[in-house]
C-alpha atoms as a PDB file:
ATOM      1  CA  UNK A   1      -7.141  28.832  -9.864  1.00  0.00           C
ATOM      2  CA  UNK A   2     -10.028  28.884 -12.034  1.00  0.00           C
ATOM      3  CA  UNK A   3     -12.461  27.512  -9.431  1.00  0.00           C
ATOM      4  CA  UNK A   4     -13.161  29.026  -5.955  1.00  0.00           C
ATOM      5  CA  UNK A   5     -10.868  28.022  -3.214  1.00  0.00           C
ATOM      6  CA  UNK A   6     -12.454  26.204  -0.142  1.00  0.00           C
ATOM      7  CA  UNK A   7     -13.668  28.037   2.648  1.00  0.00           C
ATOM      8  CA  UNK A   8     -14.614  27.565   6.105  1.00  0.00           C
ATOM      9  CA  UNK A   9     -18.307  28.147   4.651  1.00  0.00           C
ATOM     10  CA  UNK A  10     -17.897  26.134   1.730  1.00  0.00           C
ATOM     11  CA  UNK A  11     -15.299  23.470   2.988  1.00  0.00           C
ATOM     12  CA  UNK A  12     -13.026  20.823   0.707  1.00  0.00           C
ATOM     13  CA  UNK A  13     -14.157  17.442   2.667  1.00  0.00           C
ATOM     14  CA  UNK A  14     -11.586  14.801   2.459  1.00  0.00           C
ATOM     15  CA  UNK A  15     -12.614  11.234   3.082  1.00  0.00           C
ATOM     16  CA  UNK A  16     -10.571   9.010   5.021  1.00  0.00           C
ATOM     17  CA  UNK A  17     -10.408   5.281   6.829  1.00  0.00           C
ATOM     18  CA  UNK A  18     -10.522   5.910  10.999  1.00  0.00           C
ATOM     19  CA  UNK A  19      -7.008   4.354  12.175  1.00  0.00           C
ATOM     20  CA  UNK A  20      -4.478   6.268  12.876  1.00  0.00           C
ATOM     21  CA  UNK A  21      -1.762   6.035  10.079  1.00  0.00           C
ATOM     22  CA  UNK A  22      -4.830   6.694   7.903  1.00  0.00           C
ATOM     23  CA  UNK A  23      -5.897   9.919   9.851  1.00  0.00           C
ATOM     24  CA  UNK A  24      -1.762  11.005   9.960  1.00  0.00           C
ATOM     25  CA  UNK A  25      -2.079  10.730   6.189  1.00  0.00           C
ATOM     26  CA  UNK A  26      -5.568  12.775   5.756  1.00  0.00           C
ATOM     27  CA  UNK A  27      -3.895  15.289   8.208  1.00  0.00           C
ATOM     28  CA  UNK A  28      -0.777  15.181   5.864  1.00  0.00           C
ATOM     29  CA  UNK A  29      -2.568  15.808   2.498  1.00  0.00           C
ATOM     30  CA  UNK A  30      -4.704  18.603   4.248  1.00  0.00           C
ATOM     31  CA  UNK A  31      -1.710  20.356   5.536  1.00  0.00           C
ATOM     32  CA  UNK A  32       0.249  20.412   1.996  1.00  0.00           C
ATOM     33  CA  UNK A  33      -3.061  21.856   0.211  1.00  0.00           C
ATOM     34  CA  UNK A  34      -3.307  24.349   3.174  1.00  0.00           C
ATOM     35  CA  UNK A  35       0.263  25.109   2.381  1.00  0.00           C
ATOM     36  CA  UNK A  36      -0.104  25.556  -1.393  1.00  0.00           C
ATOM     37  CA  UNK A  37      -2.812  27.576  -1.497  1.00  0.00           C
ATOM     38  CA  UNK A  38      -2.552  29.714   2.217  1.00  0.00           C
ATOM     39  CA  UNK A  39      -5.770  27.785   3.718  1.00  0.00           C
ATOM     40  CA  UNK A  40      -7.049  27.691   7.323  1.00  0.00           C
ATOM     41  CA  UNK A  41      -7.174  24.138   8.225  1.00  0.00           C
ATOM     42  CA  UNK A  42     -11.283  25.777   9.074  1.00  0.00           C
ATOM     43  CA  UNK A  43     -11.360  25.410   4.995  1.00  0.00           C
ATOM     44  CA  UNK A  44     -11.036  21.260   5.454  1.00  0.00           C
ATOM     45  CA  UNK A  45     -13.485  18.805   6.483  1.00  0.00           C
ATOM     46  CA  UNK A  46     -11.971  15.202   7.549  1.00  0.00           C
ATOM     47  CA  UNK A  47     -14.876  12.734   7.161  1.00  0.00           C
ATOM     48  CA  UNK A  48     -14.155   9.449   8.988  1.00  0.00           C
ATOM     49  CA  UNK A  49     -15.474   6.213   6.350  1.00  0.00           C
ATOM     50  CA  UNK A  50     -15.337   2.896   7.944  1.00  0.00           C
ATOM     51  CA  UNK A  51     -14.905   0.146   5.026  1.00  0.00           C
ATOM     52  CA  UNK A  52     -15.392  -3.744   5.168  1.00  0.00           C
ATOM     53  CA  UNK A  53     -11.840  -4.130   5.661  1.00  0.00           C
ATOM     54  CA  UNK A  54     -11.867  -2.100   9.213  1.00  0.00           C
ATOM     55  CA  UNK A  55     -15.572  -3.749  10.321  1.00  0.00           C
ATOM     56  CA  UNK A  56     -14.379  -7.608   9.645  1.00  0.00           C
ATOM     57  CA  UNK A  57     -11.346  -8.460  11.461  1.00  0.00           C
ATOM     58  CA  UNK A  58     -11.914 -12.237  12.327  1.00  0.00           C
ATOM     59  CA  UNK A  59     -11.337 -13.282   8.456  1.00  0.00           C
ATOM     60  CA  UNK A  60      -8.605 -13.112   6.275  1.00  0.00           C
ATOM     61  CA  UNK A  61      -8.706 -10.631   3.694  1.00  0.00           C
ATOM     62  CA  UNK A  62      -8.962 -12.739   0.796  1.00  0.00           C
ATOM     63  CA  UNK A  63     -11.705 -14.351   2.821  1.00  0.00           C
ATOM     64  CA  UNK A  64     -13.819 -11.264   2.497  1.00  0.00           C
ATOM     65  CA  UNK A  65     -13.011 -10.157  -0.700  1.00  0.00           C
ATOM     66  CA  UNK A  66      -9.648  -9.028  -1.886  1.00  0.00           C
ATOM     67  CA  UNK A  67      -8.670  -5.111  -2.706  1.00  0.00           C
ATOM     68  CA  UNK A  68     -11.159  -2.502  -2.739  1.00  0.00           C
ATOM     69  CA  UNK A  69     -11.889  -3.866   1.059  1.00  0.00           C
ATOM     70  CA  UNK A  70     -10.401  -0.549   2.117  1.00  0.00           C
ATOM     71  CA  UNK A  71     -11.856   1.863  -0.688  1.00  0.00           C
ATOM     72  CA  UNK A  72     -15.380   0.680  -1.681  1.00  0.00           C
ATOM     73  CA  UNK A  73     -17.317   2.639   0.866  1.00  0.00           C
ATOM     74  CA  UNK A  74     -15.295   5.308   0.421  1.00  0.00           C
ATOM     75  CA  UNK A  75     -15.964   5.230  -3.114  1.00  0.00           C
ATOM     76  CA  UNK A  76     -19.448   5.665  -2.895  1.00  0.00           C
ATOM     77  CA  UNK A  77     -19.243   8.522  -0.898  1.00  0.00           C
ATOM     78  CA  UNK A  78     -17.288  10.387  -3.128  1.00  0.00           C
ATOM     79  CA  UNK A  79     -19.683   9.599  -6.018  1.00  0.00           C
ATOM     80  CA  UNK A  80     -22.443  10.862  -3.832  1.00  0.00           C
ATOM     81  CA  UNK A  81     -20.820  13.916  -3.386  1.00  0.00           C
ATOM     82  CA  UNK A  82     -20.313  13.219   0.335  1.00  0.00           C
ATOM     83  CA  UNK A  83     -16.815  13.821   0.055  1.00  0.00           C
ATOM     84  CA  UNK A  84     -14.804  15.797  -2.489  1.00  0.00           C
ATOM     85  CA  UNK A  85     -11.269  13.993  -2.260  1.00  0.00           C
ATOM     86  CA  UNK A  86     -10.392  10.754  -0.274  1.00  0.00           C
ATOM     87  CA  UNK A  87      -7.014   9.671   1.147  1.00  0.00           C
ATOM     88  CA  UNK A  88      -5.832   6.378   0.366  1.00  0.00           C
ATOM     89  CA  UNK A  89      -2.562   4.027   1.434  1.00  0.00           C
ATOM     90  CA  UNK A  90      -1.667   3.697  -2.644  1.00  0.00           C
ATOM     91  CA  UNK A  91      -0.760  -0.618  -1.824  1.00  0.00           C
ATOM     92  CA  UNK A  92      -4.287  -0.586  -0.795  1.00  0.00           C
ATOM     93  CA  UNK A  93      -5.597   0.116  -4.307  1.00  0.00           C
ATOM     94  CA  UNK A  94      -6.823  -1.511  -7.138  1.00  0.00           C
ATOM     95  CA  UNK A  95      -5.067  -0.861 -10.469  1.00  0.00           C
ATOM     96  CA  UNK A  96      -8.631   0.127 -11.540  1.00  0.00           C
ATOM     97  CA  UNK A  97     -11.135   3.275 -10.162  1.00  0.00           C
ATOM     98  CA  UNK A  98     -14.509   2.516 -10.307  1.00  0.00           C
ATOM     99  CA  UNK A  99     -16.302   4.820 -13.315  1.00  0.00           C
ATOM    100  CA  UNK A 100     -16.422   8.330 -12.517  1.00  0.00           C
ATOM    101  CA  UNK A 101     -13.196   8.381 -10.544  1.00  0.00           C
ATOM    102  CA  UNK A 102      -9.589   9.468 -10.907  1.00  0.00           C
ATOM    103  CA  UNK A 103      -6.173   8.958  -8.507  1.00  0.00           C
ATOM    104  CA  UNK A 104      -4.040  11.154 -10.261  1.00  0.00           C
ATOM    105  CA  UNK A 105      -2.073  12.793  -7.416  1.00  0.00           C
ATOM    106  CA  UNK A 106       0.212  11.253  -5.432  1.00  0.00           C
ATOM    107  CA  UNK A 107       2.260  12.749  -2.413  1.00  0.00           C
ATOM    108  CA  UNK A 108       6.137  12.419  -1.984  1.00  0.00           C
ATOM    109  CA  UNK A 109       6.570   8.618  -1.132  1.00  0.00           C
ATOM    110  CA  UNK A 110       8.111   7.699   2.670  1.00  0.00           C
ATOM    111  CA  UNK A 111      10.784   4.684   3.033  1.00  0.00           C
ATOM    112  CA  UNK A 112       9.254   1.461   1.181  1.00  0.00           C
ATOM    113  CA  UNK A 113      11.253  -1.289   3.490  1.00  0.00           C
ATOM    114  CA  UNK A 114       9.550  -2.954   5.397  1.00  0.00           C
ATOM    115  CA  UNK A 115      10.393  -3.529   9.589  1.00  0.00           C
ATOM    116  CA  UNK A 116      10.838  -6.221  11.469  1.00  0.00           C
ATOM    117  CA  UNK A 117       9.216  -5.897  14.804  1.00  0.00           C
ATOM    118  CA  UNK A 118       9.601  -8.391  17.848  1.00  0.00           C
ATOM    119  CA  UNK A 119      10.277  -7.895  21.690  1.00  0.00           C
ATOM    120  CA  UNK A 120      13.218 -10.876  21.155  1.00  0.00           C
ATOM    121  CA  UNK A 121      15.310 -10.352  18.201  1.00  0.00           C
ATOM    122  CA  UNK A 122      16.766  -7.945  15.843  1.00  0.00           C
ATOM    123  CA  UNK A 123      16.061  -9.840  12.344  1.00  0.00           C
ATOM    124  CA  UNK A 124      14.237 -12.623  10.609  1.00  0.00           C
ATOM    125  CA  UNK A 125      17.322 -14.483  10.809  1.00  0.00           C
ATOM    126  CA  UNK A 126      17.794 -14.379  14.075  1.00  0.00           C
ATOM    127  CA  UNK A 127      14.481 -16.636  15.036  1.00  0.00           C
ATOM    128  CA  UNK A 128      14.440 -20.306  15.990  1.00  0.00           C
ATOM    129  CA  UNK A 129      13.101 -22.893  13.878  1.00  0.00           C
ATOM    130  CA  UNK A 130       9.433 -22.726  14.841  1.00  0.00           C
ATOM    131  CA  UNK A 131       9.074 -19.441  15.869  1.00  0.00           C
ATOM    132  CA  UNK A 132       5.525 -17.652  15.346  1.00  0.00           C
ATOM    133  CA  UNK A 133       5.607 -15.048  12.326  1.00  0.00           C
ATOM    134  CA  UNK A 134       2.296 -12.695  12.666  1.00  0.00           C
ATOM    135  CA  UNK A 135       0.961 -11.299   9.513  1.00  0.00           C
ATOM    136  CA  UNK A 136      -2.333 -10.723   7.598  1.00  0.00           C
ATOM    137  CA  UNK A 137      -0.145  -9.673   4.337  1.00  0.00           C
ATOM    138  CA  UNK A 138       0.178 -12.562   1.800  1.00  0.00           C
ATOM    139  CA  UNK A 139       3.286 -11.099   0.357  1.00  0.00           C
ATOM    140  CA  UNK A 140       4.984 -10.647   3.328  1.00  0.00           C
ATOM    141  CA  UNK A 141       3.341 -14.643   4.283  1.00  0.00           C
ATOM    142  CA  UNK A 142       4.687 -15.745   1.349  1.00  0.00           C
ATOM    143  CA  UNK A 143       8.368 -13.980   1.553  1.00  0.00           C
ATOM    144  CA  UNK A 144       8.950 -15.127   4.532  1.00  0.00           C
ATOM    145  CA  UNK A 145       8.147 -18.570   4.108  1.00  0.00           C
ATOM    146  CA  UNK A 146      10.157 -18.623   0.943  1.00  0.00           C
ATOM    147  CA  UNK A 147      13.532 -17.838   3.192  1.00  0.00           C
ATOM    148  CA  UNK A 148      12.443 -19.267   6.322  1.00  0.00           C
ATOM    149  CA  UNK A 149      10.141 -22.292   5.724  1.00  0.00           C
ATOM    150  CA  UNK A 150      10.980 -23.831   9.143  1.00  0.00           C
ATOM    151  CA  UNK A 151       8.644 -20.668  10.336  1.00  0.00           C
ATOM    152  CA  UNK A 152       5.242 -20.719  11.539  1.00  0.00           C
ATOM    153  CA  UNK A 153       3.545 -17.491   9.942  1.00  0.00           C
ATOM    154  CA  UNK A 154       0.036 -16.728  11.292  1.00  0.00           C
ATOM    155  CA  UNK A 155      -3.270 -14.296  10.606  1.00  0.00           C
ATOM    156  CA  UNK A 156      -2.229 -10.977  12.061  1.00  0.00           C
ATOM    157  CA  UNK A 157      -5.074  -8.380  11.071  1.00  0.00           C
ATOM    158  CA  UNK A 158      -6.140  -5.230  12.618  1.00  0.00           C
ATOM    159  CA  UNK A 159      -4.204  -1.467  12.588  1.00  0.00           C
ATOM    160  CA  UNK A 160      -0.446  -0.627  13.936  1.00  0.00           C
ATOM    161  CA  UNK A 161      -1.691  -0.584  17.036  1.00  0.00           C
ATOM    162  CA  UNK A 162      -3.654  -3.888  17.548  1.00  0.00           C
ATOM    163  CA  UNK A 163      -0.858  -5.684  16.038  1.00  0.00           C
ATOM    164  CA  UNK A 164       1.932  -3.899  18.965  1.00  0.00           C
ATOM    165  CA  UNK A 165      -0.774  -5.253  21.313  1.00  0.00           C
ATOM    166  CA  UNK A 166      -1.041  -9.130  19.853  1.00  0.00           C
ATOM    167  CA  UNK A 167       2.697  -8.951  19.951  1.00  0.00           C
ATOM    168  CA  UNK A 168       2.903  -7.266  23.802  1.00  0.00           C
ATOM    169  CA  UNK A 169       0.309 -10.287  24.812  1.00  0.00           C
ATOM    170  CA  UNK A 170       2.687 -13.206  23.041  1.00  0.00           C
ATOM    171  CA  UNK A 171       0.397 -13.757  20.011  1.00  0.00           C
ATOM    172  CA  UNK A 172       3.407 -13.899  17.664  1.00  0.00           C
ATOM    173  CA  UNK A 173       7.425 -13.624  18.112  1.00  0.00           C
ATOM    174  CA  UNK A 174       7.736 -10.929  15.572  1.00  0.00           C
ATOM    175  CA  UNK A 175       5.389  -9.327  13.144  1.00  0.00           C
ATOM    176  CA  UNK A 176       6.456  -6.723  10.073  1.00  0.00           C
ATOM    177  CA  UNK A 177       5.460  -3.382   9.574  1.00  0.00           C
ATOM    178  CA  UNK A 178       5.503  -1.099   6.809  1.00  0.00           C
ATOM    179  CA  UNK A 179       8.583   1.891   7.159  1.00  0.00           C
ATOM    180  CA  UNK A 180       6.587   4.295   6.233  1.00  0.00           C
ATOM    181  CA  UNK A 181       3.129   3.876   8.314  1.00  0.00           C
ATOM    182  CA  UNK A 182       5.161   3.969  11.290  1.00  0.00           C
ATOM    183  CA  UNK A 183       7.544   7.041  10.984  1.00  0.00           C
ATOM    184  CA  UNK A 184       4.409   8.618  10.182  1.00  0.00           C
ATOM    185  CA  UNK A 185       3.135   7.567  13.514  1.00  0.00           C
ATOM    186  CA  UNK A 186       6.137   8.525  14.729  1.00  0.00           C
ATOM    187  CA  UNK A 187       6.601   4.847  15.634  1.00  0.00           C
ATOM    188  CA  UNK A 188      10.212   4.357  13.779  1.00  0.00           C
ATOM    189  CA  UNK A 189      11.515   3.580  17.391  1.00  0.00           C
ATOM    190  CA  UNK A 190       9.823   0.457  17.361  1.00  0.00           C
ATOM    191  CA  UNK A 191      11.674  -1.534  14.588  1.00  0.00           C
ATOM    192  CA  UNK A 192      14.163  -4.145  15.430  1.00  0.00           C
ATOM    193  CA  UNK A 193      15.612  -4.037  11.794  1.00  0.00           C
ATOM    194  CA  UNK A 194      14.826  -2.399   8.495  1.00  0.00           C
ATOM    195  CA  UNK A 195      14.451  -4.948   5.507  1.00  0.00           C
ATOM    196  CA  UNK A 196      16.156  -4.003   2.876  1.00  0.00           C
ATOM    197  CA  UNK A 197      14.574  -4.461  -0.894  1.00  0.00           C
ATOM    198  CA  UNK A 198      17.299  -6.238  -2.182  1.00  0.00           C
ATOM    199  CA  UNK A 199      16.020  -8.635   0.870  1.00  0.00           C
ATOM    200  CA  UNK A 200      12.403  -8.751   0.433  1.00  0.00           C
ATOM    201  CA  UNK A 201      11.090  -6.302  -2.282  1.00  0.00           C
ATOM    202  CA  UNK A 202       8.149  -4.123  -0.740  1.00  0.00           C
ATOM    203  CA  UNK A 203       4.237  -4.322  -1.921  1.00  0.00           C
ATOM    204  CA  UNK A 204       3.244  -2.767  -5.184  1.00  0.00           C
ATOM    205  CA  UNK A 205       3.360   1.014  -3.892  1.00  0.00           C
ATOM    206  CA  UNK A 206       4.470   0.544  -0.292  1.00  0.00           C
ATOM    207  CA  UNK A 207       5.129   3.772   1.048  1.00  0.00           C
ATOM    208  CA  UNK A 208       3.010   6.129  -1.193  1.00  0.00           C
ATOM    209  CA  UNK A 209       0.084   8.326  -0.441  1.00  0.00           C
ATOM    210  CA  UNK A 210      -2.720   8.425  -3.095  1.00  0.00           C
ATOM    211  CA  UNK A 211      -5.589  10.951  -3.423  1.00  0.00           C
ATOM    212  CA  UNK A 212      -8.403  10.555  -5.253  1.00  0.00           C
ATOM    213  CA  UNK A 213     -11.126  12.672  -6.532  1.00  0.00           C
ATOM    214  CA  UNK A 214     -14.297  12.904  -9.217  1.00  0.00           C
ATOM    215  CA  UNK A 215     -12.850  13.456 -12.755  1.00  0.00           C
ATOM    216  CA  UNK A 216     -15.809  16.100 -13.278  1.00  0.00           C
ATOM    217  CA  UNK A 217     -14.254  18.024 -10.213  1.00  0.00           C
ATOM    218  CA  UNK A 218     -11.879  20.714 -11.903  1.00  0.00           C
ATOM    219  CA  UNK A 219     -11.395  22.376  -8.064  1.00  0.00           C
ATOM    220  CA  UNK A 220     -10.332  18.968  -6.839  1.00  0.00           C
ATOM    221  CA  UNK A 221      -8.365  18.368 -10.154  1.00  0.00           C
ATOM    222  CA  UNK A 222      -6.624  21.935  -9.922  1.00  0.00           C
ATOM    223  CA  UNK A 223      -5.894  21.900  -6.068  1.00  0.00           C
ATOM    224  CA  UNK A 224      -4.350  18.162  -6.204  1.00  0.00           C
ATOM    225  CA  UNK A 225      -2.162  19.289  -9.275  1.00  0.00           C
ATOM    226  CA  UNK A 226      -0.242  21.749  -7.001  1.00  0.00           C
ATOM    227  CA  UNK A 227       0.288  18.876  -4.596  1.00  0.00           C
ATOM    228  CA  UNK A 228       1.391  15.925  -6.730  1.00  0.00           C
ATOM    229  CA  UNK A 229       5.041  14.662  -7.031  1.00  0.00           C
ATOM    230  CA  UNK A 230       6.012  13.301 -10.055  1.00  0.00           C
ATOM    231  CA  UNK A 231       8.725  11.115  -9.798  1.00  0.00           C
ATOM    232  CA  UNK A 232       6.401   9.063  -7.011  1.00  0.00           C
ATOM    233  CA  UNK A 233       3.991   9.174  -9.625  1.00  0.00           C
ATOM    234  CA  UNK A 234       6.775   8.056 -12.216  1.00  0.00           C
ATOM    235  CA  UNK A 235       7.946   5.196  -9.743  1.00  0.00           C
ATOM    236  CA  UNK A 236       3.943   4.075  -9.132  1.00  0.00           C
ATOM    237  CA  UNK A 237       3.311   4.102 -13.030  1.00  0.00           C
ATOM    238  CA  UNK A 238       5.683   1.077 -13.104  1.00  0.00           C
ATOM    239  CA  UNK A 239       4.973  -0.945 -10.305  1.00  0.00           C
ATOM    240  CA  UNK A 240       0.910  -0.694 -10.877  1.00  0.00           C
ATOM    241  CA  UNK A 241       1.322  -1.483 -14.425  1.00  0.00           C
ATOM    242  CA  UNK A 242       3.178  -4.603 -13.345  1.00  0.00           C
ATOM    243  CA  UNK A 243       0.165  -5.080 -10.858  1.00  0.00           C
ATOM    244  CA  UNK A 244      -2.432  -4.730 -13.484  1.00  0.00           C
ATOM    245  CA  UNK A 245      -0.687  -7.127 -16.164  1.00  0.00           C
ATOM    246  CA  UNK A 246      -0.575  -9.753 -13.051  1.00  0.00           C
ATOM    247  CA  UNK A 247      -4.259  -9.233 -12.521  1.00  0.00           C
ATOM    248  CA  UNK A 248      -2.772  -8.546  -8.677  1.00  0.00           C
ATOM    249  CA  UNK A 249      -5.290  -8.936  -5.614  1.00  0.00           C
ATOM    250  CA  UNK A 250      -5.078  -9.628  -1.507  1.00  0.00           C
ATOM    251  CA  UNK A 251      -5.002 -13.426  -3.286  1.00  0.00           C
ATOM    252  CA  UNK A 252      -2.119 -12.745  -5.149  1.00  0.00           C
ATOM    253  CA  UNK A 253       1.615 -12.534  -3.321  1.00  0.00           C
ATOM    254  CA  UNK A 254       3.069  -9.656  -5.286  1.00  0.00           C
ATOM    255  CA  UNK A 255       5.982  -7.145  -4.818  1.00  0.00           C
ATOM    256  CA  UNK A 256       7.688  -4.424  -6.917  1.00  0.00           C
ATOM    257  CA  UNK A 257       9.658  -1.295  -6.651  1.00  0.00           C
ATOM    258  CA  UNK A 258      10.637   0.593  -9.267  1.00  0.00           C
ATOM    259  CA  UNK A 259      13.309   3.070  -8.576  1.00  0.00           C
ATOM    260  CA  UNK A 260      14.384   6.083 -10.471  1.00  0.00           C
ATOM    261  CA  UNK A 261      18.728   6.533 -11.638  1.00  0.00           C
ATOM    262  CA  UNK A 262      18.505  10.126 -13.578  1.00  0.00           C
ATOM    263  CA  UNK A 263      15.778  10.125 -17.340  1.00  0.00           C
ATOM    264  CA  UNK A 264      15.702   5.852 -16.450  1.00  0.00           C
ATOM    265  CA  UNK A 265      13.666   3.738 -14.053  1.00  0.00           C
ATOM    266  CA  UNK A 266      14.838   0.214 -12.690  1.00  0.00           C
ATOM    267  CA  UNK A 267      11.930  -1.976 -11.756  1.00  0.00           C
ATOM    268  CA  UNK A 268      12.121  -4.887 -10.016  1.00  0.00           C
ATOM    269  CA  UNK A 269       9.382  -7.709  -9.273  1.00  0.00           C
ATOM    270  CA  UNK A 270       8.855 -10.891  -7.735  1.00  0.00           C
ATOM    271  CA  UNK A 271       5.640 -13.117  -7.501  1.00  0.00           C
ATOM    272  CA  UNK A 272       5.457 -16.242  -5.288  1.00  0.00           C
ATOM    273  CA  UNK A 273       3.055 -18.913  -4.133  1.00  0.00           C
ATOM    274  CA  UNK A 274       1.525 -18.053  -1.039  1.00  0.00           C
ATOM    275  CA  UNK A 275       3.219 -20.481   0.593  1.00  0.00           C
ATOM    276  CA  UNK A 276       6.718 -19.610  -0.658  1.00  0.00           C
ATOM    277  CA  UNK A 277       7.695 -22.862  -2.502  1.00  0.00           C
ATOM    278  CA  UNK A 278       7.965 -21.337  -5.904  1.00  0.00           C
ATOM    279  CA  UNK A 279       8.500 -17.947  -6.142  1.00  0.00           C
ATOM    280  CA  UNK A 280      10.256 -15.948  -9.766  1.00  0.00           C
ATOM    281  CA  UNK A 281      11.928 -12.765  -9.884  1.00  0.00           C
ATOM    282  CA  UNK A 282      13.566 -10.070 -12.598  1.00  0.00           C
ATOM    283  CA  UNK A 283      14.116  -6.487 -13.278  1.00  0.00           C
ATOM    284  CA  UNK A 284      14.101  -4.131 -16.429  1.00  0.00           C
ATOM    285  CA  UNK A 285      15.418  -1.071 -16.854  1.00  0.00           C
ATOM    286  CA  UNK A 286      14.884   1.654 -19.217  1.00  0.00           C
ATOM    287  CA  UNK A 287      13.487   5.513 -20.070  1.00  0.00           C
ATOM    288  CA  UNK A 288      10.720   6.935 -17.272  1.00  0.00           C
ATOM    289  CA  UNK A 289       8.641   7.489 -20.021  1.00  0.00           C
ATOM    290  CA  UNK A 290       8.142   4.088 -20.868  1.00  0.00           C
ATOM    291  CA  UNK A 291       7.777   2.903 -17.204  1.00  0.00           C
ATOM    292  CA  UNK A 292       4.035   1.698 -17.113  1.00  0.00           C
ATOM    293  CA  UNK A 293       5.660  -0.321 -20.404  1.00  0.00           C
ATOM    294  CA  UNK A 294       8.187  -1.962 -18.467  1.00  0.00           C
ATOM    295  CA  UNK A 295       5.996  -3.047 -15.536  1.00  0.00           C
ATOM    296  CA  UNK A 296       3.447  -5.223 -18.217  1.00  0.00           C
ATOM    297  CA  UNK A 297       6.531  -6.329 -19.806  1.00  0.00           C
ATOM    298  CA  UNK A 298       8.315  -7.519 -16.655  1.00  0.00           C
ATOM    299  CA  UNK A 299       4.887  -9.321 -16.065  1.00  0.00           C
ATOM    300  CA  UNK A 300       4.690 -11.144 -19.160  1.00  0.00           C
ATOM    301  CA  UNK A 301       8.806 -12.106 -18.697  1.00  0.00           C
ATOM    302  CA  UNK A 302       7.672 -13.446 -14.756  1.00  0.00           C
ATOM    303  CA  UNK A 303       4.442 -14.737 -16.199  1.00  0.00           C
ATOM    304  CA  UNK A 304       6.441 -17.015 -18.880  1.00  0.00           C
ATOM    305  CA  UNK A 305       8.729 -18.132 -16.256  1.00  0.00           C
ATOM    306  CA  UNK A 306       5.525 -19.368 -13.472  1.00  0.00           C
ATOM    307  CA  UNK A 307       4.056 -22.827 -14.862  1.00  0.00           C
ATOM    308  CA  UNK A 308       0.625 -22.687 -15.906  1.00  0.00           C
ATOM    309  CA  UNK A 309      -2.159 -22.519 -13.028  1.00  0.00           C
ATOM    310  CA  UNK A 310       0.453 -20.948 -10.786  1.00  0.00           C
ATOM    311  CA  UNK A 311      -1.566 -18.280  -9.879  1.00  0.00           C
ATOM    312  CA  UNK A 312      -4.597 -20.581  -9.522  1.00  0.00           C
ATOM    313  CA  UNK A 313      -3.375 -22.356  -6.320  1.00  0.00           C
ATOM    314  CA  UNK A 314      -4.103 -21.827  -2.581  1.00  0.00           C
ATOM    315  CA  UNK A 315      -2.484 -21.724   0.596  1.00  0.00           C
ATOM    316  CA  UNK A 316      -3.993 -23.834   3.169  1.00  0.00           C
ATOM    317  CA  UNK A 317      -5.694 -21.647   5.815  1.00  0.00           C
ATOM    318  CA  UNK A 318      -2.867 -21.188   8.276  1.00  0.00           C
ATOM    319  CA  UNK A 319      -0.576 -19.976   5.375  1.00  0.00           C
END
């Protein structure tokens, strides 16, 4: 290290949303730095930022905005130098940091399925005609309805928990849950059935912790280095790029997972109306090196299959 190391005088203060996946995965990032560089957790701060995303819950998200819903105030904290690092769900991200800002470590990624979660029945399959799908993603909205259009999918916001509750009080008949927030809970027990991706492909960097940090910060820059795993970072390069290419938002159903197979990456992708009638698919393989390559490519291939405005068109507001 070149810079000073933390200490509990002089603390590294990480920045975090309040719920708890988000706290599991502050508590996560601390613990590998205190790890790599023989820390007292006394040399960490956890700062609790509450965003627009946690303080509106009535609205859906691309009501209120779109992404950065979950970052923005965290943002400006960091540039403030109220916090040093901040801890983000990586799906939760734009493709692009606001001036000032770098994500350039990212933490070994968790299972990217996602679950199926009801009190009833073990799939997606297994539901009636009619049956109430809860959800606030539009991917998942859209996936769903694209298989089962004889479903009823509804607004499902709020953290792990408040969705369990909806579902305890009869809200929905099943709601979906991302693999990886919930064995970091320690919530695995709940799921009914793991999706697989060759099912229902995951969001753009489902499963992957990012953490981001000033680019003037060399501490922060050297500190994260340690911690950062590559071939999540090789995997994310792909699917983002594909993101970024799509001009992705909370408006926009989009899903990708790129995959590694020794020195090449497969990447798959799908984008859909939200309301599932028209969705397009394909994959591309080649070197990791060329991987953010591959995900605008695989865009442009999708993008010339969609007819024109197909991006520009709405659900109605029950999905």
């Amino acid at each position: 290290m070149t810079k000073e190391l933390p200490t509990p005088e002089a603390p590294l203060v990480i920045g975090t949303r309040g719920s708890p996946l988000a706290l599991a995965q502050a508590h996560e990032t601390r613990a590998r730095l205190m790890a790599a560089f023989s820390l007292p957790e006394s040399a960490f701060v956890i700062k609790v930022i509450k965003t627009t995303g946690d303080r509106v819950l009535d609205r859906p998200l691309k009501e209120i905005g779109g992404k950065g819903l979950f970052t923005r105030e965290i943002e400006d904290d960091m540039l403030a130098h109220r916090i040093d690092i901040a801890v983000h769900s990586m799906k939760d991200m734009p493709t692009l940091q606001p001036d000032g800002l770098i994500l350039d470590c990212i933490l070994p990624r968790e299972d990217v399925r996602d679950g199926f979660v009801s009190p009833s029945v073990k799939s997606l399959a297994d539901l009636p005609a009619g049956a109430v799908v809860g959800s606030s993603s539009l991917r998942r909205r859209a996936q769903i309805l694209a298989r089962r259009p004889d479903l009823n999918v509804v607004e499902f916001r709020g953290n792990v928990q408040t969705r369990l509750k909806k579902l305890g009080d009869g809200v929905a008949d099943c709601t979906l849950l991302a693999m990886a927030g919930l064995n970091r809970l320690g919530m695995s027990d709940i799921v009914s059935s793991a999706i697989a991706p060759e099912d229902m492909l995951p969001a753009v960097a489902q499963g992957a912790i990012g953490i981001e940090r000033r680019c003037d910060d060399e501490r922060a820059a050297e500190m994260l280095a340690a911690i950062h795993h590559t071939p999540s970072g090789q995997r994310l390069g792909a699917e983002r790029a594909f993101l970024a290419a799509l001009d992705g938002s909370c408006e926009t159903p989009i899903a990708a997972l790129a995959v590694l197979e020794g020195d090449q990456i497969w990447l798959r992708g799908e984008i859909l109306q939200p309301d599932g009638a028209m969705h397009f698919n394909g994959e591309i393989r080649g070197n990791i090196a060329d991987g953010p390559r591959m995900g605008a490519d695989l865009a442009q291939e999708l993008l010339g299959l969609a007819p024109a405005g197909f991006f520009e068109w709405r659900a109605a507001p029950n999905g």
